[in-house]
Protein backbone atom coordinates (compact mmCIF):
# COMPACT_ATOMS: atom_id res chain seq x y z
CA UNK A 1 3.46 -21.84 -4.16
CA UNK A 2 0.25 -20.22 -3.14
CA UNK A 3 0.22 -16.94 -2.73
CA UNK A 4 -2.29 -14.98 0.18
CA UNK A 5 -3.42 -11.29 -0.45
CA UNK A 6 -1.75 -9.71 2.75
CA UNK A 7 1.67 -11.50 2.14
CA UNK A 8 4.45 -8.96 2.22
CA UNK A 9 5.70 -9.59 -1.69
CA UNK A 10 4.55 -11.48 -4.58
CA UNK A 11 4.69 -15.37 -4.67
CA UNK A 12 7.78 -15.01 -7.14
CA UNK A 13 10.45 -12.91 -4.75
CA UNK A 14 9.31 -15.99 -2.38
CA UNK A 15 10.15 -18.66 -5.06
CA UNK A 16 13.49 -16.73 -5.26
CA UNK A 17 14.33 -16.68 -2.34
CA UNK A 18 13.69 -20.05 -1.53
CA UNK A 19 15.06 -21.41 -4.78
CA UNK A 20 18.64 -19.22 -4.30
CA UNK A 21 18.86 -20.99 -0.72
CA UNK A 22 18.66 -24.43 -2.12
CA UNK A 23 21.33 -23.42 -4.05
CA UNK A 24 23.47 -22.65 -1.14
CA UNK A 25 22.06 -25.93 0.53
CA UNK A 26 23.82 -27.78 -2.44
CA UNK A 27 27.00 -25.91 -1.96
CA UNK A 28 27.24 -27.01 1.55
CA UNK A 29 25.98 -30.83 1.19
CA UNK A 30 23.40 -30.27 3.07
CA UNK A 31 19.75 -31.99 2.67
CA UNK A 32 17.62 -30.35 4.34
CA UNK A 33 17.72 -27.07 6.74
CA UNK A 34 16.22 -26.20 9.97
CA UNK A 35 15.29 -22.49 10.21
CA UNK A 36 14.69 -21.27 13.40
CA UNK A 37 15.55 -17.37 13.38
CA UNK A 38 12.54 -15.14 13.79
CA UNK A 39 14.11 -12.59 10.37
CA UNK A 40 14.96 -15.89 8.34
CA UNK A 41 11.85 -17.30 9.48
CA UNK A 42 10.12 -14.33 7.53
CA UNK A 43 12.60 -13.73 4.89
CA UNK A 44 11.19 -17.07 3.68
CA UNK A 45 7.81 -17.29 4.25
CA UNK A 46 6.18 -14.08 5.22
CA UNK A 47 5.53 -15.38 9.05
CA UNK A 48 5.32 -12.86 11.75
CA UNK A 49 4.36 -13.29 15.31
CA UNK A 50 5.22 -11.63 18.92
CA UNK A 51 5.02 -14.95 20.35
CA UNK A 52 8.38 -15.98 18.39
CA UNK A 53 9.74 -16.74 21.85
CA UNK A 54 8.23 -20.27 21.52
CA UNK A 55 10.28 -22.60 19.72
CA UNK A 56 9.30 -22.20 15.76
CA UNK A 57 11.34 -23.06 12.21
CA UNK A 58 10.61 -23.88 8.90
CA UNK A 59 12.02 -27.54 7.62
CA UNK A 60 13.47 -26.73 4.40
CA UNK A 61 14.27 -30.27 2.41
CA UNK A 62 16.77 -30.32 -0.91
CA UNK A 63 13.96 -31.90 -2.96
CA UNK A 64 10.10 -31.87 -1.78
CA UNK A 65 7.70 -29.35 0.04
CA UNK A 66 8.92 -27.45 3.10
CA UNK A 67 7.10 -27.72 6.19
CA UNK A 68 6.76 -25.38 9.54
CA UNK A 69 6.87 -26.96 13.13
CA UNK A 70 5.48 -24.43 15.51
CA UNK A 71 3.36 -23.86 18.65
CA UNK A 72 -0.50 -24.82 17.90
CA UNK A 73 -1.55 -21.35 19.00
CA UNK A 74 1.00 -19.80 16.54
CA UNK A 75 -0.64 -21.84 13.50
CA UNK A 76 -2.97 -19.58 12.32
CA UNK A 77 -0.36 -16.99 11.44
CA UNK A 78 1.49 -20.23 9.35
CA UNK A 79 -1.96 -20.81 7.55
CA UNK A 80 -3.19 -17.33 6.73
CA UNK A 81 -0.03 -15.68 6.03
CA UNK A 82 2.58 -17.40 4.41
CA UNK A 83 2.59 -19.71 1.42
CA UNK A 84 3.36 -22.82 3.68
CA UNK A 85 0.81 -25.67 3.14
CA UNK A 86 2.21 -28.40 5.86
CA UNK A 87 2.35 -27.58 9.66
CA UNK A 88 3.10 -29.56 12.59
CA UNK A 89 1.92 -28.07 15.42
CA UNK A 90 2.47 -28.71 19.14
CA UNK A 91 0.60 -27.96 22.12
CA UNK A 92 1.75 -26.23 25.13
CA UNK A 93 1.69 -29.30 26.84
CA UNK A 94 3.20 -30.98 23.96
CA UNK A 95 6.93 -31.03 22.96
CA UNK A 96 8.95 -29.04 20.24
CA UNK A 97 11.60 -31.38 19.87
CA UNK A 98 10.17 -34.53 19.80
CA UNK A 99 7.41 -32.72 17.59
CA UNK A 100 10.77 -31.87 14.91
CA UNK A 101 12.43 -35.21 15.44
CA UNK A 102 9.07 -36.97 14.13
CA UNK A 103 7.98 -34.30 11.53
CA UNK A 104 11.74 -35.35 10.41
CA UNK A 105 11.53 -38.95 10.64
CA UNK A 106 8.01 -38.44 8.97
CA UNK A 107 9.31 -37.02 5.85
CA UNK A 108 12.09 -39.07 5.67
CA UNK A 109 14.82 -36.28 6.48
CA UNK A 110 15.97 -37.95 10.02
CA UNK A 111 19.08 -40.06 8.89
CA UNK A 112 19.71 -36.99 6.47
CA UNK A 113 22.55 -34.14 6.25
CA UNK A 114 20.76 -31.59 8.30
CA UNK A 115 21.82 -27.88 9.04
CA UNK A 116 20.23 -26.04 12.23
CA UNK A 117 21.48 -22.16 13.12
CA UNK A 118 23.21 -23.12 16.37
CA UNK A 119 22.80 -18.94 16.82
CA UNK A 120 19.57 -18.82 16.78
CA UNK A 121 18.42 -16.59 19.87
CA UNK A 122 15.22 -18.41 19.57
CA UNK A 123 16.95 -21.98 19.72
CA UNK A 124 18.36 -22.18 23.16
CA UNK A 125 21.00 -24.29 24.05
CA UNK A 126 18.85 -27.09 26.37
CA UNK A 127 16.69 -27.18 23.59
CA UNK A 128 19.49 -28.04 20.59
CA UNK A 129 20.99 -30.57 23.31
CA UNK A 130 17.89 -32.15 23.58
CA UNK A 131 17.57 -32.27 19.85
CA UNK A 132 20.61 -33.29 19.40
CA UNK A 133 20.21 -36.50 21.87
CA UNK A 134 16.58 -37.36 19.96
CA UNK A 135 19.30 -39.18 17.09
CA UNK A 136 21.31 -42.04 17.17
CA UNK A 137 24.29 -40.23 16.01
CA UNK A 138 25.03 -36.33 15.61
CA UNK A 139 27.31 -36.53 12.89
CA UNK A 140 24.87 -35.59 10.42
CA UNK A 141 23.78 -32.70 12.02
CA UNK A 142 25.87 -29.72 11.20
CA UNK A 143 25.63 -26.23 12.16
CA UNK A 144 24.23 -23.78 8.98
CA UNK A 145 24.73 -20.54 10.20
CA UNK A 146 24.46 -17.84 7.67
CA UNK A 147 23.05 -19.38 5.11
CA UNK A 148 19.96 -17.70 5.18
CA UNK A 149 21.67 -14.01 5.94
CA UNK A 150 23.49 -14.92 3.04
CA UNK A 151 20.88 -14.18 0.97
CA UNK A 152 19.40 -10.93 3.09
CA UNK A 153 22.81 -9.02 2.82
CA UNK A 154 21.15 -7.76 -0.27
CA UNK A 155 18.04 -6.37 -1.05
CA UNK A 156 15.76 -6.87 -3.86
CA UNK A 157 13.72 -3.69 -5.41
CA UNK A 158 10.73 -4.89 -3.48
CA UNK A 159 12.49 -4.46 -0.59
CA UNK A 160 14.45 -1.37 -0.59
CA UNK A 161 10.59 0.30 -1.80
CA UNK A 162 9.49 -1.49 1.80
CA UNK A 163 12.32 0.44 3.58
CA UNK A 164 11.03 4.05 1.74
CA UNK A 165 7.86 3.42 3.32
CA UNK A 166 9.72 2.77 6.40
CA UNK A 167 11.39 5.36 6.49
CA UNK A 168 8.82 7.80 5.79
CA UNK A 169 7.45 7.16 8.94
CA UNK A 170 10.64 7.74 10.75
CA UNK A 171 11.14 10.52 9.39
CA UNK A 172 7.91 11.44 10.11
CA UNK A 173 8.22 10.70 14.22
CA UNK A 174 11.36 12.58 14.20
CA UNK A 175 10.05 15.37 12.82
CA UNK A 176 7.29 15.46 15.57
CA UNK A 177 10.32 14.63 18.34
CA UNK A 178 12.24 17.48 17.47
CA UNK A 179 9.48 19.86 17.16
CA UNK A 180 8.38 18.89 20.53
CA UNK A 181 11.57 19.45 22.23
CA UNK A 182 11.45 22.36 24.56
CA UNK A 183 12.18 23.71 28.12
CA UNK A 184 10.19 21.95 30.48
CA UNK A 185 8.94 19.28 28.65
CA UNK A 186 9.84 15.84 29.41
CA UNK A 187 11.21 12.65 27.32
CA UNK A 188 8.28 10.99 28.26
CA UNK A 189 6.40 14.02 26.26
CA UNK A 190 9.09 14.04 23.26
CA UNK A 191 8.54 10.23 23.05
CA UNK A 192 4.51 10.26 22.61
CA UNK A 193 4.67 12.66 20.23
CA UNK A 194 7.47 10.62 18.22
CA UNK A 195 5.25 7.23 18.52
CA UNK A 196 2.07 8.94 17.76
CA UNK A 197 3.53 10.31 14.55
CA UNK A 198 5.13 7.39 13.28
CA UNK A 199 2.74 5.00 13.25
CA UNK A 200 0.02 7.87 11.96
CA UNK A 201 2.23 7.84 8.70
CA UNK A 202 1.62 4.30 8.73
CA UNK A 203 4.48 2.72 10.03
CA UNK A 204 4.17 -0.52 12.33
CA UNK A 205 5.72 -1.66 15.80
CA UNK A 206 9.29 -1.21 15.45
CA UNK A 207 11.99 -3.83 16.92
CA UNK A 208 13.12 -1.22 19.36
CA UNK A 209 11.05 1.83 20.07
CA UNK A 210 12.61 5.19 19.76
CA UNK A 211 15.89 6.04 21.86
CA UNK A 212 15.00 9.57 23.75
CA UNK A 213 17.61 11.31 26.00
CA UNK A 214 18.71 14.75 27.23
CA UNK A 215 21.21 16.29 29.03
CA UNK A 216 23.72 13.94 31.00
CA UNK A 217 21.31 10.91 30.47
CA UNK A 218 22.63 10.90 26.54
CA UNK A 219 26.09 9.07 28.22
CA UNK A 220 23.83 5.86 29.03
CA UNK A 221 24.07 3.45 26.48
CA UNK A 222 21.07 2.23 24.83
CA UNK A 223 19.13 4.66 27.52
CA UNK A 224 15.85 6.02 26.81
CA UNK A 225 13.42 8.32 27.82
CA UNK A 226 12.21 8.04 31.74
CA UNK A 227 10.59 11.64 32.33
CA UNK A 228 13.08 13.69 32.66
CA UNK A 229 12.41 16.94 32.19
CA UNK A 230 14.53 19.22 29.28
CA UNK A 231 16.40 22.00 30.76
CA UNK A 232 17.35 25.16 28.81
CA UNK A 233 21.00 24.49 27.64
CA UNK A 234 20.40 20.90 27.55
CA UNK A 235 20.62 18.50 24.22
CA UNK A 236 18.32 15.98 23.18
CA UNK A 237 19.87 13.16 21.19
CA UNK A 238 16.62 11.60 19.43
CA UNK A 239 16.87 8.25 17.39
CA UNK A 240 14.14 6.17 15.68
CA UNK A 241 13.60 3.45 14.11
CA UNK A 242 10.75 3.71 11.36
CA UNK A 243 9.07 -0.22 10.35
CA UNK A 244 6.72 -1.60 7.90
CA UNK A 245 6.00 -5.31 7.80
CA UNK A 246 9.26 -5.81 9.52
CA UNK A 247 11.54 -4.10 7.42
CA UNK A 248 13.19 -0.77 9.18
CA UNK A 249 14.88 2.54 8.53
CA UNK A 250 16.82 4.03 11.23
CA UNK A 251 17.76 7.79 11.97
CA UNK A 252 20.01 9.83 14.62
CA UNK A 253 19.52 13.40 15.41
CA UNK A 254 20.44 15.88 18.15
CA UNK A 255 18.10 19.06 19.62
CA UNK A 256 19.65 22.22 21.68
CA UNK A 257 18.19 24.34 23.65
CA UNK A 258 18.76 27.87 24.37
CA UNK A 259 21.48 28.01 21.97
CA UNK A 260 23.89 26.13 20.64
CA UNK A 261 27.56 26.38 22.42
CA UNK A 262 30.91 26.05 20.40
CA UNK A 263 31.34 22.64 20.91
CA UNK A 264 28.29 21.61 19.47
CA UNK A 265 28.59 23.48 17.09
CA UNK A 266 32.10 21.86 16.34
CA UNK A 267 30.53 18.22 16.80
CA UNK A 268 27.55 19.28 14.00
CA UNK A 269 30.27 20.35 11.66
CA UNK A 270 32.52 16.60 12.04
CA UNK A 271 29.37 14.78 11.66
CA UNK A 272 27.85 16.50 8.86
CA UNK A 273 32.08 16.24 7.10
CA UNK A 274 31.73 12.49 7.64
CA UNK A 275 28.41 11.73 5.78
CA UNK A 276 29.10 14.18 3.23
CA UNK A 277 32.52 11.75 2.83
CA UNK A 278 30.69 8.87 3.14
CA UNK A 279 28.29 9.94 0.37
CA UNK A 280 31.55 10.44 -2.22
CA UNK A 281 33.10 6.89 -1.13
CA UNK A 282 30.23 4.82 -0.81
CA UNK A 283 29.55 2.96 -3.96
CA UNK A 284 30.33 -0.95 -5.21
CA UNK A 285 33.83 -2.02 -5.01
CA UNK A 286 34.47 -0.38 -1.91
CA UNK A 287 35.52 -2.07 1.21
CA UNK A 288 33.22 -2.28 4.67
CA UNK A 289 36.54 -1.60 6.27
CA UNK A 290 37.39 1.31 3.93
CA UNK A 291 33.78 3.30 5.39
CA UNK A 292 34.64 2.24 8.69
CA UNK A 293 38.11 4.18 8.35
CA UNK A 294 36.65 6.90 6.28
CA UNK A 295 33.87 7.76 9.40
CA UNK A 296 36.38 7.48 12.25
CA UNK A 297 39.01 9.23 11.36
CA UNK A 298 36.81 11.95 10.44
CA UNK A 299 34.88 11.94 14.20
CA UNK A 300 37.71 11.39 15.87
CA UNK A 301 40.17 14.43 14.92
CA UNK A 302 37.76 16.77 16.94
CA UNK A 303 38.91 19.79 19.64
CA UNK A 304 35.76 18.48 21.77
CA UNK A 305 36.92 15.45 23.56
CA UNK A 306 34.89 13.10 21.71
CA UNK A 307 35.41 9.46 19.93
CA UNK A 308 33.19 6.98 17.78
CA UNK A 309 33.15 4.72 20.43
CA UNK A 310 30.67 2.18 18.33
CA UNK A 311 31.31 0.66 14.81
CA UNK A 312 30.39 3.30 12.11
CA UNK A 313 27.51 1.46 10.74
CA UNK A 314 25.59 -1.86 10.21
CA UNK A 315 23.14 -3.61 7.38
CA UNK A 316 19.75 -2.91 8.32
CA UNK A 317 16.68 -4.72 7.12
CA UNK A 318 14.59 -7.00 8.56
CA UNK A 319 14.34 -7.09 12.52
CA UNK A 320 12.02 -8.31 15.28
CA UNK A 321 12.91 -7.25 18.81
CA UNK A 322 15.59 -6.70 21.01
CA UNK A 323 17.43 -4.94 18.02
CA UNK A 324 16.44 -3.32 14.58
CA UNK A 325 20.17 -3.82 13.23
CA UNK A 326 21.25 -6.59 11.20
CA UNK A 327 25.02 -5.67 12.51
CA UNK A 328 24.89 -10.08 13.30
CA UNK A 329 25.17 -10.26 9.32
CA UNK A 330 27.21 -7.47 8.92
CA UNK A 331 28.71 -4.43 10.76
CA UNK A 332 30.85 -1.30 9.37
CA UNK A 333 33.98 -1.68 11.23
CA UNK A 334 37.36 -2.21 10.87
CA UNK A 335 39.53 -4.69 8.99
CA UNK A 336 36.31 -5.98 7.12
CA UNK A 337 37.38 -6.77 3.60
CA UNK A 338 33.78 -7.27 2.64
CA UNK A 339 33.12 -5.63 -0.76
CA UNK A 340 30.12 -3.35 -1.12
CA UNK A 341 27.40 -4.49 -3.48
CA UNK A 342 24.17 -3.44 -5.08
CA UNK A 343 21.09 -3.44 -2.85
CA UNK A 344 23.22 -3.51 0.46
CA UNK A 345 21.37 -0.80 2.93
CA UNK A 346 23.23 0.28 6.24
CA UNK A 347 22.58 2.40 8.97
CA UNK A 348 25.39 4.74 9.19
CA UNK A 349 26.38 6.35 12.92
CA UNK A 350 29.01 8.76 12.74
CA UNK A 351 27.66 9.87 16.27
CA UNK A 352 30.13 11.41 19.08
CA UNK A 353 30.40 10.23 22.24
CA UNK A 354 31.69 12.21 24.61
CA UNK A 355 31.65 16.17 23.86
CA UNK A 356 33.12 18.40 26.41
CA UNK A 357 33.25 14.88 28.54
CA UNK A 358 29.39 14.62 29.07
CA UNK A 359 27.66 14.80 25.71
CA UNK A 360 26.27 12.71 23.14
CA UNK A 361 24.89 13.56 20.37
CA UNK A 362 24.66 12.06 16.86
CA UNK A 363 23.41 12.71 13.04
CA UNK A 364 23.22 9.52 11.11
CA UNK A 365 21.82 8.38 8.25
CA UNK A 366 20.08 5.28 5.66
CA UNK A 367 21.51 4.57 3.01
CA UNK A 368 21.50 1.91 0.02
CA UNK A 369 23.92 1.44 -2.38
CA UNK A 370 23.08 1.78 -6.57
CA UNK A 371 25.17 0.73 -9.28
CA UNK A 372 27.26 3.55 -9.28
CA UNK A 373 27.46 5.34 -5.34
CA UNK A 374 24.87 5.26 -2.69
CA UNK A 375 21.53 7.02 -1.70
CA UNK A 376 19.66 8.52 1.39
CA UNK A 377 16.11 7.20 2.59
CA UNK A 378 15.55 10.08 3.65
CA UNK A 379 15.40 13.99 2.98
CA UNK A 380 15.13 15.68 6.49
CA UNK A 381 17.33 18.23 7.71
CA UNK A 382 20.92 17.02 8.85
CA UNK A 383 21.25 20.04 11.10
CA UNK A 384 21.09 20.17 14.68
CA UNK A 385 17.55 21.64 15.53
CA UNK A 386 18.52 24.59 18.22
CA UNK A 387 15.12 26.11 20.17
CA UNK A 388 16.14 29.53 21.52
């Protein structure tokens, strides 16, 4: 495996990773593997591009050399990034599946077991149909969801030192967000001074750019900022997502101004009891449903009206846009028997929806868990930040 000097890790984690999914091919029967999702895509390879909305994967056979199929323009990235040697490209007049049927047939993989991630955002439905109907019978082709994310759940030392950087610079963009806050100021103000710090302490463009909303607009789900202008007595519910070569660190928190009333000040105190509960519980052995329970029975016994009206949490990682979350692999919610392990890192929302009826606000945290509990990514102020 050759190894470039701007790829993400070392050749070995690479060899790793590609020799622990073989492994998992072999456990499923399966001869070669079709990878087609953007994260998996880089996972294994290093490959990055904003133009993963052309059809792209990475042929992954049992035995012999893996090879990419992409778009011709997207080539370059293949060549000079990743440790991939054979490409088959295709030209925008050309076409993708007849391009992967042949590279198939080429290497010898067509009359094969073959696994493709029916889920794939990136692998539309017309397009599998169409692959589908390239061979002479589908019974071969099986669907290998997961088998990939199987593998990302949990993170090496290499990555979890990725995610500090990350979230260093999210930490870093909140820290400029909340400072900015202020009467008469508006999101769009509060949200150039997040961007411009974050990506001055070095982080890179994140799957989702920094949620900013105040006063009633905190209600809208998955709002952000659109000029508004901060009232005093209005809240600001801030949260950003820090990334460095695709790898992210997410954090919530919540700004007041001219004071903070009871009822925020009752929310502040649920959501700072459930992390510091989280932070006993949260260690190996534990189960995802057991955190879920732990969070949302803590927000929810409130005098304030308001509800967890989201799971508590999801594994965060690797991410290319429309979400940072890796909630798809898995999510902190209930009746999840999945046991906590090593290297897992989540993004932990005990956020409350619905103070007083109109309010959100939310404190939330990044954590990953060690051999013997868990530990924050960060070491910024949980508080709310109140500007009199």
């Amino acid at each position: 495996m050759r190894e470039r000097d701007d790829m993400t890790f070392p050749a070995g984690e690479y060899q790793r990773r590609l020799r622990e999914l073989r492994d998992r091919m072999e456990r499923r029967r399966l001869d070669a593997v079709i990878i087609s999702d953007p994260e998996n895509l880089f996972y294994l390879t290093d490959h990055q591009t904003t133009g993963y909305s052309f059809f792209q994967c990475l042929v992954v056979p049992l035995e012999g050399e893996p090879f990419a199929v992409t778009r011709k323009m997207e080539e370059s990235n293949i060549i000079q990034r990743t440790w991939v040697d054979v490409t088959r490209p295709y030209s925008d007049y050309g076409d993708a599946m007849q391009m992967l049927h042949s590279s198939l047939r080429e290497f010898g993989l067509h009359d094969k077991r073959i696994g493709y991630e029916r889920n794939s955002y990136f692998f539309p439905a017309y397009q599998q149909d169409r692959f589908r109907g390239l061979f002479d019978t589908e019974d071969k082709l099986r669907d290998c969801f997961g088998i990939v994310e199987e593998g990302r759940i949990t993170k090496s030392e290499h990555e979890i030192a990725l995610m500090r950087r990350a979230a260093v610079a999210a930490e870093a963009g909140m820290k400029a967000g909340l400072e900015a806050v202020a009467p008469g100021v508006n999101e769009n103000e509060v949200a150039a001074e997040v961007s411009r710090a974050m990506f001055a302490a070095g982080g890179e463009w994140p799957a989702v750019m920094p949620y900013i909303t105040s006063g009633p607009r905190t209600m809208i789900g998955h709002a952000t900022w659109e000029g508004r202008e901060i009232q005093g007595g209005d809240h600001v519910f801030l949260e950003v997502g820090g990334c460095l070569r695709r790898y992210h660190a997410a954090i919530m928190r919540t700004a007041v101004t001219g004071g903070q009333s009871d009822s925020m000040k009752e929310a502040e105190e649920v959501m700072l009891c459930a992390l510091e509960a989280l932070y006993k519980l949260a260690a190996p052995g534990v189960t995802v449903s057991d955190i879920d329970r732990c969070i949302r029975d803590i927000i929810n016994d409130n005098d304030v009206d308001a509800y967890l009206i989201t799971r508590a949490g999801y594994s965060i990682g690797i991410a290319f846009p429309p979400s940072w979350d890796e909630g798809y692999i898995l999510s902190i919610q209930q009746a999840d028997p999945t046991v906590l392990v090593p290297g897992m890192t989540f993004h932990i929302i005990p956020w409350m929806w619905g103070v007083d009826g109109d309010k959100t606000c939310g404190i939330s945290d990044t954590i990953v868990i060690t051999e013997d509990g868990c530990e924050s990514l960060f070491t910024l102020d949980k508080a709310m930040t109140v500007v009199e």
